[in-house]
Protein backbone atom coordinates (compact mmCIF):
# COMPACT_ATOMS: atom_id res chain seq x y z
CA UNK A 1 -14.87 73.90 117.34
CA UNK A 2 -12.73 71.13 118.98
CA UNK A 3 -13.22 67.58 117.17
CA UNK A 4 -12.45 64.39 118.52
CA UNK A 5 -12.35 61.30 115.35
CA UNK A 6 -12.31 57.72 117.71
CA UNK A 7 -10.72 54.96 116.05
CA UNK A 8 -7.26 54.20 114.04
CA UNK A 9 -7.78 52.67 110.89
CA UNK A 10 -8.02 54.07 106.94
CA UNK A 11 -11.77 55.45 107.55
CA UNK A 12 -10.22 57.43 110.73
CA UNK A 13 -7.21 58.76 108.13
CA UNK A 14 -9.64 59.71 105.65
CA UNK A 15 -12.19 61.54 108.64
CA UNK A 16 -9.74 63.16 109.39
CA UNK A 17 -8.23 64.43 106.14
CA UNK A 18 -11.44 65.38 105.31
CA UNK A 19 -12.39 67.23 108.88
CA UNK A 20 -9.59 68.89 108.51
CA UNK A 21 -10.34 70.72 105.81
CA UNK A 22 -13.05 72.23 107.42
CA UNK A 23 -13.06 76.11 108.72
CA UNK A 24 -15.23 74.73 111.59
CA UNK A 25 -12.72 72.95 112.72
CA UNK A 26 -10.15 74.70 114.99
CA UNK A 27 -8.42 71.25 116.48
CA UNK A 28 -8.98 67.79 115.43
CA UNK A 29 -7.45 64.98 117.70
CA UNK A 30 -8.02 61.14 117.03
CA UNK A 31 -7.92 58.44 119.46
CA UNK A 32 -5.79 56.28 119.03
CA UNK A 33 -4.97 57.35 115.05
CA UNK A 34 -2.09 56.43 112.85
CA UNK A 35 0.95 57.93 111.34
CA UNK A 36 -1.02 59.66 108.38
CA UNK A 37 -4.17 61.30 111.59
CA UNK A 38 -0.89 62.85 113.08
CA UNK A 39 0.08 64.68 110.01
CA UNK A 40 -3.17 66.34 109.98
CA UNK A 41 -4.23 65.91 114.18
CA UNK A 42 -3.25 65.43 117.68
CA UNK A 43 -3.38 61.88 118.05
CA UNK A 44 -4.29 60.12 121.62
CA UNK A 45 -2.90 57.31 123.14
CA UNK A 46 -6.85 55.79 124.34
CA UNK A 47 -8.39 53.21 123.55
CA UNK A 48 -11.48 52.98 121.46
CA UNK A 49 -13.58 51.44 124.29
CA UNK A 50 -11.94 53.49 127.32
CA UNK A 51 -14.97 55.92 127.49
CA UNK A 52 -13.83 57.06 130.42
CA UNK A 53 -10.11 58.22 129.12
CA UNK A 54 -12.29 59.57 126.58
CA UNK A 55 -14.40 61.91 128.80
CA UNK A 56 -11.76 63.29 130.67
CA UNK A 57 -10.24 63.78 127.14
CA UNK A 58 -13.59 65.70 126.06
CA UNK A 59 -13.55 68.03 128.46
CA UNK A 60 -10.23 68.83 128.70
CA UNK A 61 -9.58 69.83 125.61
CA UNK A 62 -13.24 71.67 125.29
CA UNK A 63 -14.21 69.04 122.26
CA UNK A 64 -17.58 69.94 121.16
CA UNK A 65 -18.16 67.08 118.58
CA UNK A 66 -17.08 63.40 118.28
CA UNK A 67 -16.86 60.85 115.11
CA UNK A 68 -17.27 57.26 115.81
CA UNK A 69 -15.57 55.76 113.30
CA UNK A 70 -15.58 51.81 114.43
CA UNK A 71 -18.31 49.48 115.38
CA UNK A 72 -17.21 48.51 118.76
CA UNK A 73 -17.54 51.50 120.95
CA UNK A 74 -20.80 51.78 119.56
CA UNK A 75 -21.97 48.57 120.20
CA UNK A 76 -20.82 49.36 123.99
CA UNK A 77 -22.85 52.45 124.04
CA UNK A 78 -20.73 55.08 123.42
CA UNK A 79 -23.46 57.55 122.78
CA UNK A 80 -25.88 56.64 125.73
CA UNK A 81 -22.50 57.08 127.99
CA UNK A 82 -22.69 60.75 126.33
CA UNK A 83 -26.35 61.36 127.11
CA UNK A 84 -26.49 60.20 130.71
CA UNK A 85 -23.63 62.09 131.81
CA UNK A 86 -24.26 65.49 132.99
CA UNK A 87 -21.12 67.20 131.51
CA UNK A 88 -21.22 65.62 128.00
CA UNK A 89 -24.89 65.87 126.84
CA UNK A 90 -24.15 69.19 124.91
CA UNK A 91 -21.60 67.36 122.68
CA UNK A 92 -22.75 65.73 119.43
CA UNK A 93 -21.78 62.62 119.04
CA UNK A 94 -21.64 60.99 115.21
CA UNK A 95 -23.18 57.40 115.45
CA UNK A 96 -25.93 55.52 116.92
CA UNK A 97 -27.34 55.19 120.14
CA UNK A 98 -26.79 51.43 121.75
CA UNK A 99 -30.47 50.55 120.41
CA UNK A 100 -30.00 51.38 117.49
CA UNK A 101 -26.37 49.95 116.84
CA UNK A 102 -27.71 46.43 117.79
CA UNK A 103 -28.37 46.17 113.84
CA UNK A 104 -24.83 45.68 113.67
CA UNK A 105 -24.11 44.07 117.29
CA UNK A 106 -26.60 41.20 116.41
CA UNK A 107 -27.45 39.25 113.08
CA UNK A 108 -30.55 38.43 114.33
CA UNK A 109 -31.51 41.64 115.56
CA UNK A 110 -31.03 42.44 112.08
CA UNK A 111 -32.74 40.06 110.36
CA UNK A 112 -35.76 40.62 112.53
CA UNK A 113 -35.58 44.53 111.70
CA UNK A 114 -35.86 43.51 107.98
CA UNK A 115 -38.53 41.14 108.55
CA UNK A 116 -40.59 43.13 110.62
CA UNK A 117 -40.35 45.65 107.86
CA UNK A 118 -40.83 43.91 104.99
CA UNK A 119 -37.33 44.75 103.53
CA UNK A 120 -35.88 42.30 101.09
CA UNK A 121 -33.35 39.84 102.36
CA UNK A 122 -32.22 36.18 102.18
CA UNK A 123 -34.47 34.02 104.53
CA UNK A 124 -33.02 32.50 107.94
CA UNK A 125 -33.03 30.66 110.98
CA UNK A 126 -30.88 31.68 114.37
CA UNK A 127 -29.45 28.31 116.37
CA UNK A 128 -27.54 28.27 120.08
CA UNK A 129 -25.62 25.29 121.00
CA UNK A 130 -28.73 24.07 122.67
CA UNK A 131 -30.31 23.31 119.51
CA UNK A 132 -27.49 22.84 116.74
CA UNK A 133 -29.53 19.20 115.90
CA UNK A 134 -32.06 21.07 114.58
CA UNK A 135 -29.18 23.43 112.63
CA UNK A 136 -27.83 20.31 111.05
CA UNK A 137 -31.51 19.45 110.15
CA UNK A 138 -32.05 23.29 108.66
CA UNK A 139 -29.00 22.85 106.69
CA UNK A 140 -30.32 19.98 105.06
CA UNK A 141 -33.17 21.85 103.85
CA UNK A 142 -31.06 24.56 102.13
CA UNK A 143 -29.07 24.38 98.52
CA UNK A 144 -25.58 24.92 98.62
CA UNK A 145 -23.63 27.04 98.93
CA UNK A 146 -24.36 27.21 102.75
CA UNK A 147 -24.04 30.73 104.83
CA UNK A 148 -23.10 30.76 108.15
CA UNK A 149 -23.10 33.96 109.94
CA UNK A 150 -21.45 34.41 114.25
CA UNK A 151 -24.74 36.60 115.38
CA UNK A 152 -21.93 38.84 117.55
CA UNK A 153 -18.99 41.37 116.27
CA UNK A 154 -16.14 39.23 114.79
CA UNK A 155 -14.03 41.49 113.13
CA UNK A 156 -15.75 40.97 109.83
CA UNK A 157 -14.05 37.48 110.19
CA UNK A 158 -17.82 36.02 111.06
CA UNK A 159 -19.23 34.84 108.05
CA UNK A 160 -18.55 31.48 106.54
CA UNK A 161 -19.85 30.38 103.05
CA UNK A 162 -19.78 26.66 102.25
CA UNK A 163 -20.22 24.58 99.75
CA UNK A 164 -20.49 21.21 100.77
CA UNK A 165 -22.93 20.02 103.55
CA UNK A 166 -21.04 17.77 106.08
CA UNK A 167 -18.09 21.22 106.45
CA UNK A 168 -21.06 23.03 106.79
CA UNK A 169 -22.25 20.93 109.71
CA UNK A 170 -19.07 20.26 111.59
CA UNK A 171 -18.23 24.46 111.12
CA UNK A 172 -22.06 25.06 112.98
CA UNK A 173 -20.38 22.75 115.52
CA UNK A 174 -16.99 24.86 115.12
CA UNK A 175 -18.62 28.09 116.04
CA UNK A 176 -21.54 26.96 118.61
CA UNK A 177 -19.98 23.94 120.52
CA UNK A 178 -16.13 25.00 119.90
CA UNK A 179 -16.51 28.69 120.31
CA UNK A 180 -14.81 29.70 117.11
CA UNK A 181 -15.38 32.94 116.98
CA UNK A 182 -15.67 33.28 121.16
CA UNK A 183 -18.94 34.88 122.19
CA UNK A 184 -19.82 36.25 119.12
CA UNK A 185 -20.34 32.73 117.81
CA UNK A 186 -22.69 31.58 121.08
CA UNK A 187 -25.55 32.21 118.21
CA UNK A 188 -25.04 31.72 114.61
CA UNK A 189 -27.20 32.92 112.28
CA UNK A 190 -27.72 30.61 108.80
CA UNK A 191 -29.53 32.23 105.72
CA UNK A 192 -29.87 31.11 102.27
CA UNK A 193 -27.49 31.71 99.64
CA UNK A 194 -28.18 34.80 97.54
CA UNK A 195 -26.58 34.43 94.41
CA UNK A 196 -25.74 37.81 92.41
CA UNK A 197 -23.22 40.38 93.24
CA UNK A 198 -22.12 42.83 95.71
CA UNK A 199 -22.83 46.74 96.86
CA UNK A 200 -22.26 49.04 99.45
CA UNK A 201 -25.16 51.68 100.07
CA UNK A 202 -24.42 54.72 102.70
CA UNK A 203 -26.80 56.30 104.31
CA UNK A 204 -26.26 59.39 106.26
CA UNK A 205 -29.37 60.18 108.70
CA UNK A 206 -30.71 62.16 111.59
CA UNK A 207 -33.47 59.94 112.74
CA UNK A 208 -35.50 61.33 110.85
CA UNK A 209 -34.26 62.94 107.65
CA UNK A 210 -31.82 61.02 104.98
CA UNK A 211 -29.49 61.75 102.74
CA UNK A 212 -27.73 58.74 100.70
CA UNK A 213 -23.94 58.80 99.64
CA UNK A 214 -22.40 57.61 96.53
CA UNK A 215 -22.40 53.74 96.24
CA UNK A 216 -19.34 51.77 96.23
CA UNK A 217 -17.89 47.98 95.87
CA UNK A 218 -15.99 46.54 98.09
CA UNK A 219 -13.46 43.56 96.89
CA UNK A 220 -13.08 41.49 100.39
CA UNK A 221 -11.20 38.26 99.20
CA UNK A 222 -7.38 38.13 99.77
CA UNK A 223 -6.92 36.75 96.30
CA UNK A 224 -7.08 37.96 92.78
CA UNK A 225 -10.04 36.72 91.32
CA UNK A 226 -12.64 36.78 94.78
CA UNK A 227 -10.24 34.18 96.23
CA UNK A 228 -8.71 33.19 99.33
CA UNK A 229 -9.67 34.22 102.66
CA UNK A 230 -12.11 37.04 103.85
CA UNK A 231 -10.32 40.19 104.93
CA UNK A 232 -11.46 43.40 106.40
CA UNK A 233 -11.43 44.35 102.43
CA UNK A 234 -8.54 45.09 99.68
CA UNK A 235 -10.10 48.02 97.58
CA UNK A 236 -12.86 49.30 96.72
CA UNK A 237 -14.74 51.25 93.80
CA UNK A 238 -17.10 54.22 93.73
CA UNK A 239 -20.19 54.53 92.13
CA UNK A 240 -20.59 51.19 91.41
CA UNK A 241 -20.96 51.18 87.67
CA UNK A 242 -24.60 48.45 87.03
CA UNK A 243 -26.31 50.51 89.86
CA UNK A 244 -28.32 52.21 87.58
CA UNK A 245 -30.68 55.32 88.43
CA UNK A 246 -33.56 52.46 88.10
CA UNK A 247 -31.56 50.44 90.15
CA UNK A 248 -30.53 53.12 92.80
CA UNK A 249 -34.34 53.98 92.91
CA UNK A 250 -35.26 50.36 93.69
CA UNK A 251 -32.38 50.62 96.60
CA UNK A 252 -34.08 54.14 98.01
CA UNK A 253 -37.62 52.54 97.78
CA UNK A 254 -37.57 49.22 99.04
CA UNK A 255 -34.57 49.69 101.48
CA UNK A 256 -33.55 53.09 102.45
CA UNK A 257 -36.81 54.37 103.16
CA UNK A 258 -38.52 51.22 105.13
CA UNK A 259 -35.05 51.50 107.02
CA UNK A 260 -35.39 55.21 108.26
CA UNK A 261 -38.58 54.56 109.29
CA UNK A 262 -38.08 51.62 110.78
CA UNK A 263 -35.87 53.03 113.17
CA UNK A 264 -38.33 55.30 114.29
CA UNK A 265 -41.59 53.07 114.54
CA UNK A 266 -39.11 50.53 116.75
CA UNK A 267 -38.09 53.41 118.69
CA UNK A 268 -34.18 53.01 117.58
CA UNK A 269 -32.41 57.07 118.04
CA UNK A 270 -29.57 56.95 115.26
CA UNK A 271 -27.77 59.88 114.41
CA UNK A 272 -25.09 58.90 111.93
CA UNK A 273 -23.74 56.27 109.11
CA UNK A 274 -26.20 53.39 108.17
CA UNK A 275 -24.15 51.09 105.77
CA UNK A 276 -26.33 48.71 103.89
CA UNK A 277 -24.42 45.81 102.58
CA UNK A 278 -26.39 44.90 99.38
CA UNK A 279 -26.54 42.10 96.67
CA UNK A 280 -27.71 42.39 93.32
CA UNK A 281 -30.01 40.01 92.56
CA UNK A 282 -30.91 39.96 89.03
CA UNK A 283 -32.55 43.46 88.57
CA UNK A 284 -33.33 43.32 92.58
CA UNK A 285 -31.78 44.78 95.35
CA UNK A 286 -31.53 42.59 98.57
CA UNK A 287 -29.92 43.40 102.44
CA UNK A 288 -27.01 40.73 102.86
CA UNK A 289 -26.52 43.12 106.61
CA UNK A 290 -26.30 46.60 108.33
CA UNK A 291 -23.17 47.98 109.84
CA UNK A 292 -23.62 51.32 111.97
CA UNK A 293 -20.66 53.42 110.60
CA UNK A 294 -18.75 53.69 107.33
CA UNK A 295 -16.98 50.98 105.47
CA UNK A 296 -13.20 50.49 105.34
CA UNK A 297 -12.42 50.85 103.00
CA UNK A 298 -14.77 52.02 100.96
CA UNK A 299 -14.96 55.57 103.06
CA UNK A 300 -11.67 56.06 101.53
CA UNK A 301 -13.18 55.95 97.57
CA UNK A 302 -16.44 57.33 99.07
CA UNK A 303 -15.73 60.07 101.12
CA UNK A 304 -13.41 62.03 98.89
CA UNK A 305 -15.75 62.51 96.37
CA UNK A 306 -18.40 64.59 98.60
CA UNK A 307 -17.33 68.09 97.84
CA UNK A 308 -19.36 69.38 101.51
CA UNK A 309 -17.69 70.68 104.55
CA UNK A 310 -18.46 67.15 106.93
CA UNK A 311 -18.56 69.37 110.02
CA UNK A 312 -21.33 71.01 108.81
CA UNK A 313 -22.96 67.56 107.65
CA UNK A 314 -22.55 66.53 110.89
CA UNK A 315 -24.05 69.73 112.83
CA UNK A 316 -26.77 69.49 110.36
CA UNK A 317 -27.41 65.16 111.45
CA UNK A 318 -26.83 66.46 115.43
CA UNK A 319 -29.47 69.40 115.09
CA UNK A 320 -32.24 66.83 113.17
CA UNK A 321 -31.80 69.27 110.45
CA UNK A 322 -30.33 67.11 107.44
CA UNK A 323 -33.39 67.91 105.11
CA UNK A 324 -31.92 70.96 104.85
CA UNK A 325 -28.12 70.01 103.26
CA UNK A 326 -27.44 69.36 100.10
CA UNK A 327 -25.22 66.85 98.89
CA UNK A 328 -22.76 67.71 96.12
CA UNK A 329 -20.81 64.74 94.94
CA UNK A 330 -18.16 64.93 92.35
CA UNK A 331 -19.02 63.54 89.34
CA UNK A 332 -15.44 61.55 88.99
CA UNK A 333 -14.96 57.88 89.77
CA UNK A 334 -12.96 57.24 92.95
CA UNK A 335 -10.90 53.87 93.34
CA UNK A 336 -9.06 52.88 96.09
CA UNK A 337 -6.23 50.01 96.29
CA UNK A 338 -4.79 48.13 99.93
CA UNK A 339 -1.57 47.27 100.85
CA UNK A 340 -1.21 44.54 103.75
CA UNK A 341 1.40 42.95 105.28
CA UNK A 342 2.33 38.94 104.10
CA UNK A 343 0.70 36.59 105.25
CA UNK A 344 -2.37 38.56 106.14
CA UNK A 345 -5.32 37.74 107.08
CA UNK A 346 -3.32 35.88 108.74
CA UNK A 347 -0.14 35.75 110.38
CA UNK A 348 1.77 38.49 109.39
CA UNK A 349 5.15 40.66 110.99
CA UNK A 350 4.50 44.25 112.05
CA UNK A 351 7.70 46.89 112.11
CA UNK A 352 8.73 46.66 108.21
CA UNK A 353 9.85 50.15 107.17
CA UNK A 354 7.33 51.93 104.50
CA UNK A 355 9.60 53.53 101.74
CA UNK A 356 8.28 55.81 98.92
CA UNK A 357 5.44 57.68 100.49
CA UNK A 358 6.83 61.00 99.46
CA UNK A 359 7.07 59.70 95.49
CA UNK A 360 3.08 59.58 95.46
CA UNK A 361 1.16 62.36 93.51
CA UNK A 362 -2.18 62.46 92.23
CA UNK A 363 -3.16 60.48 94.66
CA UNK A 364 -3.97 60.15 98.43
CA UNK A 365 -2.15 57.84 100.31
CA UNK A 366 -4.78 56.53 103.67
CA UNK A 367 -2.91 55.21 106.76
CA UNK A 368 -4.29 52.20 108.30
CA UNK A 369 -1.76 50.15 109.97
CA UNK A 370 0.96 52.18 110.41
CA UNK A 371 2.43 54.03 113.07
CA UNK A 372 5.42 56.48 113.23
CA UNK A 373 8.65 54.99 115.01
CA UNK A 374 12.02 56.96 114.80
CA UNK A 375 11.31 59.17 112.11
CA UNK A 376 10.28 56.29 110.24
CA UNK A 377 6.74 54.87 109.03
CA UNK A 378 6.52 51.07 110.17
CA UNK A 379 3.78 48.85 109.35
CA UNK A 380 1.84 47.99 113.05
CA UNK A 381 -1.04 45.98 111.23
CA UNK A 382 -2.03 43.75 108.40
CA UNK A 383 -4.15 46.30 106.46
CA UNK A 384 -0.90 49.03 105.82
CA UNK A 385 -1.78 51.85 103.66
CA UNK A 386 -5.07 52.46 101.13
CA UNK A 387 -3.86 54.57 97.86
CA UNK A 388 -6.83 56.29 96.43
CA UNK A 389 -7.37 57.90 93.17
CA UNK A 390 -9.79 60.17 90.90
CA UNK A 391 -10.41 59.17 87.08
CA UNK A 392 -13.37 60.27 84.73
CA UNK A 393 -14.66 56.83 85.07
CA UNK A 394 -13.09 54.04 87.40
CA UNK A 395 -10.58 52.39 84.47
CA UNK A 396 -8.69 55.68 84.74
CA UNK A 397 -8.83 55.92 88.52
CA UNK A 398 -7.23 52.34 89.04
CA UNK A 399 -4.77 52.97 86.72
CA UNK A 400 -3.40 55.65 89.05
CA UNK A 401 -3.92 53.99 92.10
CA UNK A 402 -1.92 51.01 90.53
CA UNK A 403 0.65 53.73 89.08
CA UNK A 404 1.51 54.98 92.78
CA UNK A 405 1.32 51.80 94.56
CA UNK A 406 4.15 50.85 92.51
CA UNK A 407 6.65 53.85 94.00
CA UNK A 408 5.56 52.35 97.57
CA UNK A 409 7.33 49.33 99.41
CA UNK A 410 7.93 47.53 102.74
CA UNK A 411 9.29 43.95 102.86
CA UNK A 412 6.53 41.28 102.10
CA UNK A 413 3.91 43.53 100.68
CA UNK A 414 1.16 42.62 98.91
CA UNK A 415 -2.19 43.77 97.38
CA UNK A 416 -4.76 42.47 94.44
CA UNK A 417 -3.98 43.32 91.58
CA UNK A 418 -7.35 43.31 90.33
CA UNK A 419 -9.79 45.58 91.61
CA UNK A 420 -12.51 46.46 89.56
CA UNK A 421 -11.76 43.13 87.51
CA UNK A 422 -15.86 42.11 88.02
CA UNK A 423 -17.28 45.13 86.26
């Protein structure tokens, strides 16, 4: 069949890498893609929210399936546009309907879920700029740190976590009153502090059925030591080493399971990636938020380790028939490491020449922001390149990673230099 992958970033690269291995898959294209989807695919010039470029696309090139890889599309309802048009309701389409991708679209629309279903998470309170007095008054009731969270889509640039009271105050008025974070900050959401440490759960599911991924950790600070600035995430681990079969069994039970069926008592269709961003808390698992697709980039340590053909996978989550696959995951430890541009998250230059790409070996190189200009490979965002390796346990897979970023370089490059440094 004819596959269409929407999006441009490392989790589209690794899609496709992975798609294309596949002997259900005759020709892959990706909209808009990268330098490293048009080694592998036909890439698109189209815009992730141009559903109707994307139609015509569809059915001119006969495309029978279609991966949403980001958030936004889905938010916009790429898969009800599917299933009220006449001429695209045969085509399976990976990812939630509108609904159901709300858990993402909204923080409070999450946090309601998981109250209304008695899954474990940090309590809250939701505040417009009609009633930030009585946010100021909330935050006074709260120990510090304080977490402030834009209810909308920001780019994963929406959360804010604050130590001292009066910054905590005049960022509610930032984001409410001064439109930080435009419309996405019209509501914040602000939720007490959990204090324990980070996981990433995936959950692959029909609407009905479930099958759950290998975990992984995500390092999202620009600096070495959980520092600096938020970014849309600088490597990433998988399995997490402390989630322990008790611990994994805790996640399945209290989370996984009250959140497959919660989507079907509230009447939510999702046929795709659930991504449950956890925190440890002592022995307990707790939901810090959902996002409705994979992780970037932990797809890129998470994905290569599932031995399956994904086009089946993904027949099997179209059909309702998920029960029926079984997952085999490879046993080694997957690490991948990102290379941005300087100065990002923010400011950075775009057009610096990538050297060295050719040197790699035993190891995948991802393409995020890059693009291919002249015969060359120039960097086009601030997120460059993801290298990802295989060890027996995740010591051994960093070490590579860390071995082939160092035949790679464009001018101002940078990543952290220590992943895995936590565990």
């Amino acid at each position: 069949m004819n596959i269409l992958i929407i999006g441009s970033g490392g989790r589209e690269h690794t899609f496709a890498w992975k798609i294309s291995q596949s002997s259900l898959c005759d020709r892959l294209f990706v909209a808009p893609g990268n330098s490293g989807t048009s080694e592998i695919a036909t890439n698109v010039d189209l815009n992730v929210n141009d559903f109707d470029g994307i139609k015509a696309l569809v059915l001119k090139e006969n495309i029978e399936m279609v991966v949403v890889g980001p958030e936004d599309p889905l938010v916009n309802g790429i898969h009800d546009f599917f299933l009220q048009d006449k001429g695209l309701q045969h085509i399976a389409v990976i990812g939630p309907e509108q609904k159901a991708a709300q858990l993402e679209g909204s923080k409070e629309f999450a946090k309601e879920f998981l109250y209304r279903h008695q899954i474990p998470t940090a309590a809250y309170k939701s505040f417009t700029k009609e009633n930030v007095g009585e946010g100021y008054k909330f935050l006074e009731t709260l120990k510090p740190p304080y977490v402030l969270k834009a209810d909308g889509l920001a780019a994963g640039k929406g959360v804010l976590i604050l130590n001292d009271l009066d910054e905590a105050k005049a960022e509610l008025k930032r984001m409410l009153i001064d439109s930080k974070f435009g419309i996405a900050s019209e509501k914040v959401v602000i939720e007490e502090f959990l204090d324990g440490i980070e996981l990433s759960c995936f959950v692959l599911t029909d609407g009905k059925n479930y099958k759950i991924l290998p975990t992984a950790k995500d390092y999202k600070r620009i600096g070495e030591g959980d520092t600096g600035l938020n970014t849309g995430g600088m490597g990433a681990i998988s399995p997490v080493p402390f989630a322990t079969s008790e611990f994994l069994n805790k996640i399945e039970q209290r989370i996984v399971k009250p959140t497959i069926d919660g989507l079907q008592k509230d009447n939510l269709p999702y046929k795709g990636f659930v991504f449950i961003g956890l925190i440890k808390v002592n022995e307990d698992p707790f939901v810090i938020e959902y996002n409705v697709r994979m992780g970037d980039p932990e797809t890129e340590a998470v994905l290569p380790r599932v031995k399956n053909d994904l086009v089946q996978v993904f027949q099997a989550i179209s059909k309702g028939t998920l029960d029926q696959v079984e997952l085999d995951i490879d046993d080694r430890a997957a690490t991948t490491v990102v290379l941005v541009s300087g100065g990002y998250p923010e400011t950075y230059e775009k057009g610096k020449t990538i050297s060295g790409l050719h040197l790699v070996n035993d190891a995948v190189v991802f393409h995020a922001g890059a693009k291919k200009d002249n015969g060359s490979i120039v960097t086009s965002g601030g997120r460059v390149l993801a290298v990802t390796a295989f060890g027996k346990e995740y010591h051994e897979a960093i070490k590579k990673s860390y071995q082939n970023i160092n035949k790679i370089s464009f001018d101002k490059m940078y990543y952290r230099k220590d992943i895995g440094f936590d565990l």
